[in-house]
N, C-alpha and C. Protein backbone atom coordinates (compact mmCIF):
# COMPACT_ATOMS: atom_id res chain seq x y z
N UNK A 1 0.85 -1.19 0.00
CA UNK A 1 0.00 0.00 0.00
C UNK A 1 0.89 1.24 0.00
N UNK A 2 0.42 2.05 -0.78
CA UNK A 2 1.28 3.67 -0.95
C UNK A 2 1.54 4.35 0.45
N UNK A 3 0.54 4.23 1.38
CA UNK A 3 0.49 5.02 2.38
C UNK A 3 1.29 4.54 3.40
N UNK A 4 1.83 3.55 3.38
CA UNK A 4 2.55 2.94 4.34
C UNK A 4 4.03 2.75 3.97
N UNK A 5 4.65 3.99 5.19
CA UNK A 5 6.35 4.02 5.29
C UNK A 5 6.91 2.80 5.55
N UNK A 6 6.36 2.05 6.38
CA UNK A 6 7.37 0.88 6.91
C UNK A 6 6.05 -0.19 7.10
N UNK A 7 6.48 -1.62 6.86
CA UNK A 7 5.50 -2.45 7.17
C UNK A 7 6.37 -3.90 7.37
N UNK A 8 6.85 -4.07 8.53
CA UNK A 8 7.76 -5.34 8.80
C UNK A 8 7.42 -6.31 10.28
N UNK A 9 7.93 -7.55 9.75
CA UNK A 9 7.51 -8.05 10.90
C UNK A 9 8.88 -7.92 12.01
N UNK A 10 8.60 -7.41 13.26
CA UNK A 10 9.55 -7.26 14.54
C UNK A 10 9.57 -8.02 15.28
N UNK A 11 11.05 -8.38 15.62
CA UNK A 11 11.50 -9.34 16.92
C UNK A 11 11.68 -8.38 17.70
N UNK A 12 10.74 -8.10 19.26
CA UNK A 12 11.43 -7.94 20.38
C UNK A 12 12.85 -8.36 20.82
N UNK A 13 14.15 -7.49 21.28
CA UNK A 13 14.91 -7.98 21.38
C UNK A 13 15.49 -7.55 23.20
N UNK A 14 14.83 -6.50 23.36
CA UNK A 14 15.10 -5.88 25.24
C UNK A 14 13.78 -5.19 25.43
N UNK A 15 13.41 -5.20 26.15
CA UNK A 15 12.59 -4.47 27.24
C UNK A 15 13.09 -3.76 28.38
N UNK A 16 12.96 -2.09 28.33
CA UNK A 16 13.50 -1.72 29.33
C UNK A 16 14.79 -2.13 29.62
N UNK A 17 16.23 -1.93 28.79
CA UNK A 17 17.52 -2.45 28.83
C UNK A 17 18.15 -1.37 29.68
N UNK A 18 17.61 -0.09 29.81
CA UNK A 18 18.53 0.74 31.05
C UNK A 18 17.64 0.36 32.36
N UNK A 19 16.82 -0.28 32.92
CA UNK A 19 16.23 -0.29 33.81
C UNK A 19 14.58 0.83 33.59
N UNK A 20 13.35 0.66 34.14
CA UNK A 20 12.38 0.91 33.95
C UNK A 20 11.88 2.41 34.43
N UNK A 21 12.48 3.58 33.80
CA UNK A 21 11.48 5.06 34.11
C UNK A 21 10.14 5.26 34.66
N UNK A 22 9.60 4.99 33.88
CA UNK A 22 8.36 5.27 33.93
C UNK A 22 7.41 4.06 34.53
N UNK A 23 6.07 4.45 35.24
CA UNK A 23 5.56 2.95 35.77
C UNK A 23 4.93 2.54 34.30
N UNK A 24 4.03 3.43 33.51
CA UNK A 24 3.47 2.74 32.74
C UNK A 24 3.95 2.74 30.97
N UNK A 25 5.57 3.11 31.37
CA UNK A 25 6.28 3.17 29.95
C UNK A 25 7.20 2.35 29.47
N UNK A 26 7.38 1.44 28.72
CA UNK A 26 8.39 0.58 28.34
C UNK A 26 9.16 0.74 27.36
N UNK A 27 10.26 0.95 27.62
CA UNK A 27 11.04 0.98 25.98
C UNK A 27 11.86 -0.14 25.62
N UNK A 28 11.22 -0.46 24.58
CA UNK A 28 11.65 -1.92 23.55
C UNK A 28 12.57 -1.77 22.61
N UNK A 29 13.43 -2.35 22.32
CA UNK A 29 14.59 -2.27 21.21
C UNK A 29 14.18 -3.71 20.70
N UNK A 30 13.60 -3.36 19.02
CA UNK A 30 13.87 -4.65 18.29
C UNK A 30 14.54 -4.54 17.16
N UNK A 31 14.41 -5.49 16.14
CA UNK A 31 14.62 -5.40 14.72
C UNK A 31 13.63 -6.12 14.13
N UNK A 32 14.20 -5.59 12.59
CA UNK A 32 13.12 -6.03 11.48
C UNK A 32 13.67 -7.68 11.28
N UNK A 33 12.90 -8.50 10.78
CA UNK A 33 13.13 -9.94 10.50
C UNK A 33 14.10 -10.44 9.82
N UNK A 34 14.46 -8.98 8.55
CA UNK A 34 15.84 -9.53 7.90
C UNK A 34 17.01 -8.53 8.69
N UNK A 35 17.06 -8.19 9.81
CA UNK A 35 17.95 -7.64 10.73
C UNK A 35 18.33 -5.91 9.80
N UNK A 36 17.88 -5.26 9.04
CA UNK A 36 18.33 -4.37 8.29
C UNK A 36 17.86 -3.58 9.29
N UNK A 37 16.71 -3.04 10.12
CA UNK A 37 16.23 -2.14 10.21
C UNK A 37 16.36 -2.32 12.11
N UNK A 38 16.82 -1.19 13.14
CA UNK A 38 16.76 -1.25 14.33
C UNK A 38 15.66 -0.38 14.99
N UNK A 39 14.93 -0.92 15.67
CA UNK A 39 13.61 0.35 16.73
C UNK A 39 14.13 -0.05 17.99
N UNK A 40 13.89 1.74 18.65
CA UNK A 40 13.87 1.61 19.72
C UNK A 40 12.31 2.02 20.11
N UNK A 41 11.08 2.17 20.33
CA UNK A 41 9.95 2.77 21.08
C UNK A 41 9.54 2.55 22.37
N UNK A 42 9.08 3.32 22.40
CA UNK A 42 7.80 3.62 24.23
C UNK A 42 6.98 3.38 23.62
N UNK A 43 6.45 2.57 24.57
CA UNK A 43 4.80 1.90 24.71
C UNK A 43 4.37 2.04 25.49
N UNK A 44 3.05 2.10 25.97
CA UNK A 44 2.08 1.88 26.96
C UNK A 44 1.98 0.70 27.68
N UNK A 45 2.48 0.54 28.10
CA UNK A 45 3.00 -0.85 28.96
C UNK A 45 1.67 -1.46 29.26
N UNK A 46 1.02 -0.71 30.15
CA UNK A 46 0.03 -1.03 30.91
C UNK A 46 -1.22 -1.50 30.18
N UNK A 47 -1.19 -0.42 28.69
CA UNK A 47 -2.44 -0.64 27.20
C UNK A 47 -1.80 -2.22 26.57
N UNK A 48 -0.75 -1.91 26.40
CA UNK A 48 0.21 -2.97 25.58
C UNK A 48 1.48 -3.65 26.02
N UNK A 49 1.26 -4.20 26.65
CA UNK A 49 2.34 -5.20 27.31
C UNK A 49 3.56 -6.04 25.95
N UNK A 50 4.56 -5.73 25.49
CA UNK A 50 5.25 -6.68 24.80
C UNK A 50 6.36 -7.10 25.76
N UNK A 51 6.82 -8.32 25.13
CA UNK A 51 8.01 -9.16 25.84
C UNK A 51 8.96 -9.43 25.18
N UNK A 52 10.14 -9.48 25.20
CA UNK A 52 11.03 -9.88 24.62
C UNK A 52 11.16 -11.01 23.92
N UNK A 53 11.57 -11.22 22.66
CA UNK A 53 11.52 -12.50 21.64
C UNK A 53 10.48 -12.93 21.15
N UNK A 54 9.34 -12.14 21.54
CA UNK A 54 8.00 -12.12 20.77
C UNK A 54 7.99 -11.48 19.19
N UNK A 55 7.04 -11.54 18.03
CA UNK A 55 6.90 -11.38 16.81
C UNK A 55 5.99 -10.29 16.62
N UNK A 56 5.85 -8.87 16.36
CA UNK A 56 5.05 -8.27 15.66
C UNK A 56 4.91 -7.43 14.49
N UNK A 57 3.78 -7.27 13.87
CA UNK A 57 3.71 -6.60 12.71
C UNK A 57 3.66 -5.28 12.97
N UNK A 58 4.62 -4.47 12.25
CA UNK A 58 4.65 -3.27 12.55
C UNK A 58 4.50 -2.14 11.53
N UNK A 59 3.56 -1.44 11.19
CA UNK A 59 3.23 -0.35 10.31
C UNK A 59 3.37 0.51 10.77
N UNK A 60 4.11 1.41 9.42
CA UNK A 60 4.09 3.42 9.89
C UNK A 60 3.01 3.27 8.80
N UNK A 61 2.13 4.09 8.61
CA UNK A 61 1.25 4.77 8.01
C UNK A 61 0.81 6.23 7.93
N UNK A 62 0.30 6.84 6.55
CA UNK A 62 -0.38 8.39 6.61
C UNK A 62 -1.49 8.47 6.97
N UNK A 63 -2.08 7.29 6.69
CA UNK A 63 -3.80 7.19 6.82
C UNK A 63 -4.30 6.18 7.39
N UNK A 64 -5.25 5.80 8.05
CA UNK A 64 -6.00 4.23 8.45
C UNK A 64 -6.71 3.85 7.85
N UNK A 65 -7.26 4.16 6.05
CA UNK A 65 -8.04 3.42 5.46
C UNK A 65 -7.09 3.10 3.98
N UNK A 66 -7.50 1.45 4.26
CA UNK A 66 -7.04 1.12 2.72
C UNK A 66 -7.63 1.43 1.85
N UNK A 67 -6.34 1.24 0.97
CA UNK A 67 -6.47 1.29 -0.46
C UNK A 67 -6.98 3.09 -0.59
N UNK A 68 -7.24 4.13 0.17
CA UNK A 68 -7.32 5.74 -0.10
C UNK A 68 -7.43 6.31 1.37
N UNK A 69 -7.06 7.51 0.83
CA UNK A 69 -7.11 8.53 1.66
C UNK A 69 -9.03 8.87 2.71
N UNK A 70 -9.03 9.17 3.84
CA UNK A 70 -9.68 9.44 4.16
C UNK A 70 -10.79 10.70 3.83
N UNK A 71 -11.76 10.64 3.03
CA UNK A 71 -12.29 12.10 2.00
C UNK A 71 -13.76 12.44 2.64
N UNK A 72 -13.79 11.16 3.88
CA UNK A 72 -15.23 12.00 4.60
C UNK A 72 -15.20 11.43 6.02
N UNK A 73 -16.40 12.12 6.93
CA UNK A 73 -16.41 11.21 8.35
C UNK A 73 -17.42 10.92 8.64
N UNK A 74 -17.88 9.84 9.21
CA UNK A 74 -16.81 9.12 9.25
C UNK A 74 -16.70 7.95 8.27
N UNK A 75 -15.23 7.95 8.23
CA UNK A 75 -14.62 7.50 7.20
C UNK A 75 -15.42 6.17 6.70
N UNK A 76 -15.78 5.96 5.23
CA UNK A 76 -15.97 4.99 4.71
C UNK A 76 -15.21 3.97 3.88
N UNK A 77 -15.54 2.80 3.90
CA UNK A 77 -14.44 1.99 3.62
C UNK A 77 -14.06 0.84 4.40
N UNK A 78 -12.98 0.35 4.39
CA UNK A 78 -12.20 -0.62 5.33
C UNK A 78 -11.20 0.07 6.26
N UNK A 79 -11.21 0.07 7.35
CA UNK A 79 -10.50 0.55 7.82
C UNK A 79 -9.17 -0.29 8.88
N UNK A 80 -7.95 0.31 8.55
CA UNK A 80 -6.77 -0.46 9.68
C UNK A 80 -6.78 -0.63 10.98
N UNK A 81 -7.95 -0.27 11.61
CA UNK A 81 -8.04 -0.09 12.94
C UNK A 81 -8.58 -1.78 13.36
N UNK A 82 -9.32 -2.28 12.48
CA UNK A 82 -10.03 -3.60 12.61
C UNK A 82 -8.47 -4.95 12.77
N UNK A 83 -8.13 -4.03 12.28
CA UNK A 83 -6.75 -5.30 11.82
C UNK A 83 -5.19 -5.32 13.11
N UNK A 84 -5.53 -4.04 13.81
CA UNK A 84 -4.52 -3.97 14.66
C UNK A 84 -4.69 -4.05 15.95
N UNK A 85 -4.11 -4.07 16.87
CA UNK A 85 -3.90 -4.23 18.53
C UNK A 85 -4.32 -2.53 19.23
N UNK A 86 -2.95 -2.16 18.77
CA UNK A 86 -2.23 -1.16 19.74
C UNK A 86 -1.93 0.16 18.21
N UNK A 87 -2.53 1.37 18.31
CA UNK A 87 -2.49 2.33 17.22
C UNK A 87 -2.48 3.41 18.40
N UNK A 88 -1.16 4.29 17.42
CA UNK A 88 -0.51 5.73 18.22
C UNK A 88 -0.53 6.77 16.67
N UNK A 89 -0.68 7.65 16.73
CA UNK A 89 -0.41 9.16 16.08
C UNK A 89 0.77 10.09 16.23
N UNK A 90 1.21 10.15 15.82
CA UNK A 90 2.60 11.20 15.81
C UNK A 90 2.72 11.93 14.61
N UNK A 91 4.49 12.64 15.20
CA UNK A 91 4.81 13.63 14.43
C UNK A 91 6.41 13.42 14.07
N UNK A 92 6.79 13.50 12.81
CA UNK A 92 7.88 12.79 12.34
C UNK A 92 8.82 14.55 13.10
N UNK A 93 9.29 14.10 13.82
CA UNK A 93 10.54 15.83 14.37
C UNK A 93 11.95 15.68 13.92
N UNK A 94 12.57 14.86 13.80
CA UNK A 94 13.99 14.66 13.22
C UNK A 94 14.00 13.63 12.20
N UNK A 95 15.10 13.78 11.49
CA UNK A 95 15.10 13.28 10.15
C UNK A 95 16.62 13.22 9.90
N UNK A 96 17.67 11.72 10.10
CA UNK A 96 19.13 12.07 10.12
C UNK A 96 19.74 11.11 9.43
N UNK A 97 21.13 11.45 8.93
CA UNK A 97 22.11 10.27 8.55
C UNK A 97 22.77 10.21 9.22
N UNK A 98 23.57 8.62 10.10
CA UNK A 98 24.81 8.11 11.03
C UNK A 98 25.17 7.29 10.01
N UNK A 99 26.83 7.35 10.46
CA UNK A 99 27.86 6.46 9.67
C UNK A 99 28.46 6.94 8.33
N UNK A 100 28.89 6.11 7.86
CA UNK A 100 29.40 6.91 5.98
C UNK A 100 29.66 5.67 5.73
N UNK A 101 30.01 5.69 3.95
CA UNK A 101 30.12 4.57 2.99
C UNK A 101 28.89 4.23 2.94
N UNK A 102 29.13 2.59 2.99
CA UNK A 102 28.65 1.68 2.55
C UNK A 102 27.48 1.27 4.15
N UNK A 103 28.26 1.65 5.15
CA UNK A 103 26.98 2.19 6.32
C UNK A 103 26.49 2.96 7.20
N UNK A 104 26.37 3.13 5.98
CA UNK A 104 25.02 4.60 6.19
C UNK A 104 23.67 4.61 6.43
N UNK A 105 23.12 4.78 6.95
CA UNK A 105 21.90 4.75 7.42
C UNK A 105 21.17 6.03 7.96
N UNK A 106 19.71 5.96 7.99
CA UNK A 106 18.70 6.95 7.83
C UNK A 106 18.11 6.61 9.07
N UNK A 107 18.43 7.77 10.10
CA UNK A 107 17.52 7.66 11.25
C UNK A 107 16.13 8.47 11.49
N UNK A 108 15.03 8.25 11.56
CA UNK A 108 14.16 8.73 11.69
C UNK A 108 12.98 8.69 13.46
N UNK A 109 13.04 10.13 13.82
CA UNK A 109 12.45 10.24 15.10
C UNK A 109 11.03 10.65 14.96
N UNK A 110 10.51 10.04 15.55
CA UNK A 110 8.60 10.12 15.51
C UNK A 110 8.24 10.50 17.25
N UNK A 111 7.54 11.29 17.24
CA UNK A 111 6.87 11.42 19.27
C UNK A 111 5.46 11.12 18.71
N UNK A 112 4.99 10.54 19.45
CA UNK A 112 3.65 10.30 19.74
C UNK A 112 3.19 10.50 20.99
N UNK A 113 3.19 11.75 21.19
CA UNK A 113 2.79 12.42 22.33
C UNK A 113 3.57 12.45 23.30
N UNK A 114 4.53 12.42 22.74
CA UNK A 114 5.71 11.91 24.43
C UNK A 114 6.25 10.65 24.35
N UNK A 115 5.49 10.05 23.40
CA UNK A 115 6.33 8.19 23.89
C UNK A 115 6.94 8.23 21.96
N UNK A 116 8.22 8.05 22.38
CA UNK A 116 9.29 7.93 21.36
C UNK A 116 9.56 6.75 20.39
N UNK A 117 9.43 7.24 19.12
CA UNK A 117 9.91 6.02 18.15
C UNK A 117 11.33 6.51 17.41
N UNK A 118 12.65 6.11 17.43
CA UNK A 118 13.67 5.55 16.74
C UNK A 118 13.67 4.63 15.78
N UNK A 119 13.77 4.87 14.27
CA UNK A 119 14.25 3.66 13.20
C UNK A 119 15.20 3.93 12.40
N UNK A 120 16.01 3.04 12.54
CA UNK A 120 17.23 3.07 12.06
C UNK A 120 17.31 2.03 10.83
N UNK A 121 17.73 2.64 9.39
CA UNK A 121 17.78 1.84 8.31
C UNK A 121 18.22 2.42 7.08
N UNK A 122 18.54 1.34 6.22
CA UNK A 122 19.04 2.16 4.57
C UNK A 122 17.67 3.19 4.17
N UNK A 123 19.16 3.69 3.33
CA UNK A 123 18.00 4.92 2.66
C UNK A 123 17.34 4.59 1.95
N UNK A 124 17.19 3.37 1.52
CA UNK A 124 16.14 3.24 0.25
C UNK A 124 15.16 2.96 1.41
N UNK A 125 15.21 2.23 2.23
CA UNK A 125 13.68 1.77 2.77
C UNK A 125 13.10 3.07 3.71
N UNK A 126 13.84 3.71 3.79
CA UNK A 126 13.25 5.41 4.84
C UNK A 126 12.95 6.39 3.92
N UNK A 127 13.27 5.99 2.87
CA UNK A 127 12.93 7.32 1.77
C UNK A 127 11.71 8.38 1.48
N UNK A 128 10.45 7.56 2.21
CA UNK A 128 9.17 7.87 2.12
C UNK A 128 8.91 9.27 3.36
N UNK A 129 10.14 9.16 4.40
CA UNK A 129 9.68 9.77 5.52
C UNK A 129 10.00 11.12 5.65
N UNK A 130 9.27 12.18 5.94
CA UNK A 130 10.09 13.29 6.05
C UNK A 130 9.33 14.31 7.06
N UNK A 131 10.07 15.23 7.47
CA UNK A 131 10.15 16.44 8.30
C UNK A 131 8.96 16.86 8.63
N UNK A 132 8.28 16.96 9.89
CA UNK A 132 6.56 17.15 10.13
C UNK A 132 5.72 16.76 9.60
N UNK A 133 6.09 15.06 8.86
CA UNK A 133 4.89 14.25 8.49
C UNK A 133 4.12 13.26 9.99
N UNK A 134 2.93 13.65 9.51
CA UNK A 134 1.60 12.93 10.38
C UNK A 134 1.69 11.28 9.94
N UNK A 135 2.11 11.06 11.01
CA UNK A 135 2.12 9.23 10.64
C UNK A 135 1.24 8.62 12.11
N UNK A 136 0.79 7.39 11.08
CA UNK A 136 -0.36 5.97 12.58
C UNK A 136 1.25 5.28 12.35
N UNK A 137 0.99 4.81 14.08
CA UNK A 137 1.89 3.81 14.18
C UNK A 137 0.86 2.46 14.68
N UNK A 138 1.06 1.39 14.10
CA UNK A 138 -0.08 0.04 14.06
C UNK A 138 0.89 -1.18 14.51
N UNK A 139 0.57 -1.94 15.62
CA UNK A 139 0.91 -2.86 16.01
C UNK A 139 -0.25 -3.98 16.34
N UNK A 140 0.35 -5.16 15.90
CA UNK A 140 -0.55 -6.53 15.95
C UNK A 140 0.50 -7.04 16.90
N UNK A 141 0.63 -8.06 17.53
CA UNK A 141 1.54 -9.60 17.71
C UNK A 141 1.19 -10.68 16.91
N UNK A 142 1.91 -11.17 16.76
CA UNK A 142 2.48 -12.40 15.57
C UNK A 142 1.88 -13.82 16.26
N UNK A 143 1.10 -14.52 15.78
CA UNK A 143 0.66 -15.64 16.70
C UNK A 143 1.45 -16.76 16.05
N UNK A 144 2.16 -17.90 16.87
CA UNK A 144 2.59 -18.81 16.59
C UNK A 144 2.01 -20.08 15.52
């Protein structure tokens, strides 16, 4: 789908790896399945509980209805909300390159109100993202 920056399945890899801030905030460090891509985010612990070495599907998105843009309300159509767990709103605020050559990589910072997304990856797959774009962030878990 056009509207969607990133759409990969994630391995939990730490939970809370400096020790736990917040009571109802967790920050998770995973990767993407073919290891290219690194997240760090805050979650709602308490809304959304993840664990380490667990599987989920993870979408950035512009919009929550497939296949088009949202053109009335309320919205008609199919909508992504049916299909996911755990859905946040943000605001894309930084936009960076770390490393040189051959690794190089495109970091991109999203707040969703305070709870932080980090993704770290080649430029071809971040290419879509840029500077005060409105993105859904959509999480499922992966069932065995």
């Amino acid at each position: 789908m056009d509207a969607f920056h990133f759409d990969e399945i994630i391995k939990v890899v730490k939970v809370d790896a400096d020790g736990k801030k917040y009571e109802k905030v967790s920050r998770i460090e995973a990767e993407s399945s073919d290891g290219a891509t690194s997240i760090q985010l805050d979650i709602n612990s308490e809304l959304y509980p993840m664990k380490r070495k667990e599987l989920y599907r993870m979408v950035i998105s512009t919009t929550l209805m497939e296949g088009s843009a949202v053109t009335s309300y309320p919205p008609e159509g199919k909508s992504l909300l049916d299909k996911f767990e755990y859905i946040v709103h943000g605001l894309v605020y930084k936009v960076s390159m770390e490393g040189s050559g051959a690794d190089k990589k495109v970091v991109v910072y999203v707040s969703f109100g305070g709870l932080q997304l980090m993704l770290k990856s080649d430029a071809l797959k971040m290419q879509k993202f840029k500077l005060d774009q409105k993105l859904f962030l959509l999480l499922r878990k992966m069932v065995k």
